[in-house]
PDB file of N, CA and C in Angstrom:
ATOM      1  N   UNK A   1      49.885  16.688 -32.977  1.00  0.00           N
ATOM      2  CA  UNK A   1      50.036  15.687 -34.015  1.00  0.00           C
ATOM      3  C   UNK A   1      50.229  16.390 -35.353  1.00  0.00           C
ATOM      4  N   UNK A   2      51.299  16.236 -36.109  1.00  0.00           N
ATOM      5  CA  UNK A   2      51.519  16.728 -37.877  1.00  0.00           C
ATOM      6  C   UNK A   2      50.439  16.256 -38.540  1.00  0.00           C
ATOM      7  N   UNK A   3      49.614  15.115 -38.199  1.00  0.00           N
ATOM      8  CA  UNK A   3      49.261  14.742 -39.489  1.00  0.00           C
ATOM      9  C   UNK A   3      49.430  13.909 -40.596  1.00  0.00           C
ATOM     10  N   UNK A   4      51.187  13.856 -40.963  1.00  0.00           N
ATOM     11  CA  UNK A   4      51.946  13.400 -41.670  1.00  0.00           C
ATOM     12  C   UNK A   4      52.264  14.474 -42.839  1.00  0.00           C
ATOM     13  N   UNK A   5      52.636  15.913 -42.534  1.00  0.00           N
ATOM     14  CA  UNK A   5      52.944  17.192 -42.861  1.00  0.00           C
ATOM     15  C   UNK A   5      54.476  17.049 -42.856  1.00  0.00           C
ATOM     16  N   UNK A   6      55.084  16.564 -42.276  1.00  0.00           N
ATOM     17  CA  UNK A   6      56.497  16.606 -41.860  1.00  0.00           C
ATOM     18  C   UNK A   6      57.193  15.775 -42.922  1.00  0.00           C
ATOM     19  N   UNK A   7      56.777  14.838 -43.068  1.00  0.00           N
ATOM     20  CA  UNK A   7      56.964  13.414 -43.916  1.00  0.00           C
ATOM     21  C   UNK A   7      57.056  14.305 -45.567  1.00  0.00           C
ATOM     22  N   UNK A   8      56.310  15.532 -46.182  1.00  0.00           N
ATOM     23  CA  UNK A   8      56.657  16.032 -47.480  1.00  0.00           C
ATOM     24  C   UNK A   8      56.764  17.139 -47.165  1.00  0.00           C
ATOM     25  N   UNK A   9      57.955  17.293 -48.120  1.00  0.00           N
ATOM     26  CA  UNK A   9      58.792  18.993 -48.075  1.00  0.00           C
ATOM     27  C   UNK A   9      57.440  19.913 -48.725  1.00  0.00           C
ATOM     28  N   UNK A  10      57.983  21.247 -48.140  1.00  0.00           N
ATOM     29  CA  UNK A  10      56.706  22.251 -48.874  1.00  0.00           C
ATOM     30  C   UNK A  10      56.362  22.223 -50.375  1.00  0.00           C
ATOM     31  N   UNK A  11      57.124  21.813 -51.283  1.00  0.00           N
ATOM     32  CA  UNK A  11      56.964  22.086 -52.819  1.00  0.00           C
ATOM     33  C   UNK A  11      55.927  21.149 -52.932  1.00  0.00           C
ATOM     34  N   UNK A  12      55.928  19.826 -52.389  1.00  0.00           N
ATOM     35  CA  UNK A  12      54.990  19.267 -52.737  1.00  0.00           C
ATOM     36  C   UNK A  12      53.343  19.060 -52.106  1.00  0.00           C
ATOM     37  N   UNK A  13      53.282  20.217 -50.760  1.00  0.00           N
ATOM     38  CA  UNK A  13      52.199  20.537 -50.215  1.00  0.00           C
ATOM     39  C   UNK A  13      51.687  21.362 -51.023  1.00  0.00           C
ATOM     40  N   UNK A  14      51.936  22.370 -52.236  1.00  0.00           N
ATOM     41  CA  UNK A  14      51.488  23.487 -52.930  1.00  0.00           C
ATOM     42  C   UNK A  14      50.118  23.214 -53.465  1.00  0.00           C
ATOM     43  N   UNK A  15      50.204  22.155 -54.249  1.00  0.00           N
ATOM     44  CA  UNK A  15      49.136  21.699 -55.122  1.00  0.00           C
ATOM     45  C   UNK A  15      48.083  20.012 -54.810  1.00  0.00           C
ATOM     46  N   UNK A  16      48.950  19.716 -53.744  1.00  0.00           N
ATOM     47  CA  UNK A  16      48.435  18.485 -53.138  1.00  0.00           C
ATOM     48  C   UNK A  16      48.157  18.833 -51.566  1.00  0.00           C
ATOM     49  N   UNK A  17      46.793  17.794 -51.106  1.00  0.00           N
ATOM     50  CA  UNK A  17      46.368  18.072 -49.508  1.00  0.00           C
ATOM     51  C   UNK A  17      47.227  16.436 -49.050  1.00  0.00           C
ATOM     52  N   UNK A  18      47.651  16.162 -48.083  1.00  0.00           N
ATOM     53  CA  UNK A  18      47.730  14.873 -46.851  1.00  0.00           C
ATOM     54  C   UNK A  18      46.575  14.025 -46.761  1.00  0.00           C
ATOM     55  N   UNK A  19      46.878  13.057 -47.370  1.00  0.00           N
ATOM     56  CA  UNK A  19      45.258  12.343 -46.494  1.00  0.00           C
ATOM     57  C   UNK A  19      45.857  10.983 -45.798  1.00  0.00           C
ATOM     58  N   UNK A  20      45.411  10.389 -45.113  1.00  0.00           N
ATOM     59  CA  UNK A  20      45.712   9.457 -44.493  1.00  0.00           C
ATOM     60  C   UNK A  20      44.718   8.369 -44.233  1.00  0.00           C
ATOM     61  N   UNK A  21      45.028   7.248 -44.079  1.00  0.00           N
ATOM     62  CA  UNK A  21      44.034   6.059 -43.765  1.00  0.00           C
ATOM     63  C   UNK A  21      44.548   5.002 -42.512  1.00  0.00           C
ATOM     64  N   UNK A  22      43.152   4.559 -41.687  1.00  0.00           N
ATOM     65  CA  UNK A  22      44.031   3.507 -40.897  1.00  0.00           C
ATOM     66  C   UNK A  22      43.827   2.196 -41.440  1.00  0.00           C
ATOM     67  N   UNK A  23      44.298   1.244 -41.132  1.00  0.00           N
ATOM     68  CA  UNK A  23      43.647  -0.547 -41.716  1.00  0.00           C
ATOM     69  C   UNK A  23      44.577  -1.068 -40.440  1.00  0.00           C
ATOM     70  N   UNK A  24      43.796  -2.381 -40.734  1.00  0.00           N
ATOM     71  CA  UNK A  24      44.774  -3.558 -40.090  1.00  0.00           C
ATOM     72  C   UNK A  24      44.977  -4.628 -40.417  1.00  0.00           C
ATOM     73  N   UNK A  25      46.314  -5.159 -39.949  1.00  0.00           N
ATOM     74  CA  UNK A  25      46.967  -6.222 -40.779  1.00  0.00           C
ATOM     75  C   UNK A  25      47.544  -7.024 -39.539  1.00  0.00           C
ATOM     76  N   UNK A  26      46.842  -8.608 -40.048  1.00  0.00           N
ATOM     77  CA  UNK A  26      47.847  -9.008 -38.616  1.00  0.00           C
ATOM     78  C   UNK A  26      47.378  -8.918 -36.900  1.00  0.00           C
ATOM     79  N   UNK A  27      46.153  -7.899 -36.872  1.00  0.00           N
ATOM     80  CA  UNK A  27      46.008  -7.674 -35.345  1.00  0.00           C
ATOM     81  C   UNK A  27      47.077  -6.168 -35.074  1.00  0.00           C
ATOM     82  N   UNK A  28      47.624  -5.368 -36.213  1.00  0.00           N
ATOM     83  CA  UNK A  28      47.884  -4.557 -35.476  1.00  0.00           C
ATOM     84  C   UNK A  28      47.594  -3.481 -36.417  1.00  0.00           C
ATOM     85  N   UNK A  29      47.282  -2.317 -35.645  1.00  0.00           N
ATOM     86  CA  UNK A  29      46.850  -0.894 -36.560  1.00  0.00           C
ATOM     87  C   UNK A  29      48.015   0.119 -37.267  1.00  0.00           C
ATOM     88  N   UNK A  30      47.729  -0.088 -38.435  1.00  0.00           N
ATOM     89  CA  UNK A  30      48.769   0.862 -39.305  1.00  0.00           C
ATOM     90  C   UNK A  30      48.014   2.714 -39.213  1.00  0.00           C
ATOM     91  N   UNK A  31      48.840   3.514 -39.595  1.00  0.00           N
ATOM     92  CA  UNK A  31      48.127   4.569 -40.529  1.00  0.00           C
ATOM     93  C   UNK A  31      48.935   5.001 -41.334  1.00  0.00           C
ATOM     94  N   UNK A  32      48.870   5.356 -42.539  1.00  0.00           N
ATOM     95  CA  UNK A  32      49.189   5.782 -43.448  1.00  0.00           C
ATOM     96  C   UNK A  32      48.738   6.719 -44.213  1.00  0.00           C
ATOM     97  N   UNK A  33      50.000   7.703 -44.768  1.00  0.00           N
ATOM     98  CA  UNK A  33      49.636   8.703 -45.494  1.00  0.00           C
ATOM     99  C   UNK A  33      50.248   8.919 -46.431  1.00  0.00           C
ATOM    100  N   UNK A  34      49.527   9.771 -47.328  1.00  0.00           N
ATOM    101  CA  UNK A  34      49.614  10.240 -49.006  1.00  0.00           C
ATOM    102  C   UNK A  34      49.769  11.282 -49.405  1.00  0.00           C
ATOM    103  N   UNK A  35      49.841  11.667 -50.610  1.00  0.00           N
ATOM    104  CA  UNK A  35      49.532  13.312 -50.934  1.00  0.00           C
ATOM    105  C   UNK A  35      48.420  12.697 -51.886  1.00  0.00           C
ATOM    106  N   UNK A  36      47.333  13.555 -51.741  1.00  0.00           N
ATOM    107  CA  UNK A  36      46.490  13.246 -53.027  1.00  0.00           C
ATOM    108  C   UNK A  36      46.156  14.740 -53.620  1.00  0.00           C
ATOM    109  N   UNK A  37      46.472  14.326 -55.125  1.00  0.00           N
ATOM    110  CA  UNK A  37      46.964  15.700 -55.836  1.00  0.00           C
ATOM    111  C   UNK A  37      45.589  15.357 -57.143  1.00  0.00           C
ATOM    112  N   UNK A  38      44.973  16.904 -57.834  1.00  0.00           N
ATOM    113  CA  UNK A  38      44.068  16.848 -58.383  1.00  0.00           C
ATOM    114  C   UNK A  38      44.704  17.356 -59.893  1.00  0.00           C
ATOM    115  N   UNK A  39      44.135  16.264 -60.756  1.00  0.00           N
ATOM    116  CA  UNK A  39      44.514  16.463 -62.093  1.00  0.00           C
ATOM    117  C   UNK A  39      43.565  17.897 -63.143  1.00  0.00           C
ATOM    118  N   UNK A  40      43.805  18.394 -63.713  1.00  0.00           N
ATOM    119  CA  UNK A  40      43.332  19.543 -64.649  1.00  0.00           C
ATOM    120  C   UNK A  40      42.013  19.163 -64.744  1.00  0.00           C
ATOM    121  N   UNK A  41      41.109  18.182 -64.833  1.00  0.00           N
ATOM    122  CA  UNK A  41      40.218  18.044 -65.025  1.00  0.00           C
ATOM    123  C   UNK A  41      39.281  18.058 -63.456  1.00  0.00           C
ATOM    124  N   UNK A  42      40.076  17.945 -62.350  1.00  0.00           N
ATOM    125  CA  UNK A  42      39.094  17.849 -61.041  1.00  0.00           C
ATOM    126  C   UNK A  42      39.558  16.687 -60.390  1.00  0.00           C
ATOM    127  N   UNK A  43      40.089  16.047 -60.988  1.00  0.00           N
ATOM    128  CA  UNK A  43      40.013  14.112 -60.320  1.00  0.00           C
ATOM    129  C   UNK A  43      40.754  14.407 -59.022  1.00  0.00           C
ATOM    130  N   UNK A  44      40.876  13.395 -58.606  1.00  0.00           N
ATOM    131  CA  UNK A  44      41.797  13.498 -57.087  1.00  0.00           C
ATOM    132  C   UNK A  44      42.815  12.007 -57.683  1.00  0.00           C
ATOM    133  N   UNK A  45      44.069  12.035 -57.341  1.00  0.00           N
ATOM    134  CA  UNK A  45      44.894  10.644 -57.584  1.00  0.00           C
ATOM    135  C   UNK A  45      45.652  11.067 -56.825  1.00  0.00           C
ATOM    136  N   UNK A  46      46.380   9.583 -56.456  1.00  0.00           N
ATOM    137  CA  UNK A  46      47.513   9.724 -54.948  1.00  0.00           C
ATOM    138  C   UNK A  46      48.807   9.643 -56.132  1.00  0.00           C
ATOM    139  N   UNK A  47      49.614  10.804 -55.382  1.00  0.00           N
ATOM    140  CA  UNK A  47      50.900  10.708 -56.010  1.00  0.00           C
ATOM    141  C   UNK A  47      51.485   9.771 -56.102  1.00  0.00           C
ATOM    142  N   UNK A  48      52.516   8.759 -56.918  1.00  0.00           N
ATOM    143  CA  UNK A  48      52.598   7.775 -57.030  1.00  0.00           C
ATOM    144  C   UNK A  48      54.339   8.210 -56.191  1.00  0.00           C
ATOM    145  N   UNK A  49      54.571   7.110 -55.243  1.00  0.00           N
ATOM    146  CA  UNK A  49      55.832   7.031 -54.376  1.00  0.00           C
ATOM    147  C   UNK A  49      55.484   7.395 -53.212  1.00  0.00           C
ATOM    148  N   UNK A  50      53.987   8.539 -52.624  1.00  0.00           N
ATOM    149  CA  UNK A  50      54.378   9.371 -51.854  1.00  0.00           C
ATOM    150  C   UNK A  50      52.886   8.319 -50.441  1.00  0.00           C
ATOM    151  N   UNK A  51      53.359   7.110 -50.717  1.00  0.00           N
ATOM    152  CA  UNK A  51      52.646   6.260 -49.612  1.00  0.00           C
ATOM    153  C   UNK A  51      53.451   6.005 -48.558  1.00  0.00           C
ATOM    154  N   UNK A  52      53.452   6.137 -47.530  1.00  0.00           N
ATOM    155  CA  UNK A  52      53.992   5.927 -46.232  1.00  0.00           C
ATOM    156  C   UNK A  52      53.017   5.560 -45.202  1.00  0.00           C
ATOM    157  N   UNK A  53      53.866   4.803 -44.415  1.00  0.00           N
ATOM    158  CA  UNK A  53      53.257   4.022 -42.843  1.00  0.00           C
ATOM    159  C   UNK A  53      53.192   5.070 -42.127  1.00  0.00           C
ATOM    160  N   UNK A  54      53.089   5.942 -41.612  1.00  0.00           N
ATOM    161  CA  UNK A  54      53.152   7.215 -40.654  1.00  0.00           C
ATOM    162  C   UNK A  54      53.352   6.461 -39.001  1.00  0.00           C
ATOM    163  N   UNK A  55      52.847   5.352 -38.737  1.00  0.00           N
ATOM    164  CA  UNK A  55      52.639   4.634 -37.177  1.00  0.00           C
ATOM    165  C   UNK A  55      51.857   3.464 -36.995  1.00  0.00           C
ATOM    166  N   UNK A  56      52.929   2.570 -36.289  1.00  0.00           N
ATOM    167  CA  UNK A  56      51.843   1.726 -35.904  1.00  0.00           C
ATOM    168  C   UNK A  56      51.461   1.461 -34.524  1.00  0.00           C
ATOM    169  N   UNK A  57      50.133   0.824 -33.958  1.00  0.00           N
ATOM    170  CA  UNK A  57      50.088   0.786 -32.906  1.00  0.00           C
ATOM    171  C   UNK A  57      50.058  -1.043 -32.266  1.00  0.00           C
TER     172      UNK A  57
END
């Protein structure tokens, strides 16, 4: 399994980790993933654009 590693080119793995979440909507299971990238001060924020469905079941 990638993960959802495949889904962002390397430049933007440099400074940001993958995280992913499952939910459900409807009766059926999503997962989705992000880059969540840390600002100068420590924070963690999800890159803005970089939300994707990765699978559903």
């Amino acid at each position: 399994m990638s993960f959802g590693y495949d889904l962002f080119s390397a430049r933007h793995l440099d400074d940001c980790d993958v995280v992913s979440q499952t939910f459900y909507r409807r009766g059926r299971r999503y997962e989705e993933v992000a880059l969540l990238c840390y600002d100068s001060y420590g924070y963690g924020y999800i890159k803005r654009g970089s939300r994707q469905v990765y699978r559903t079941y």
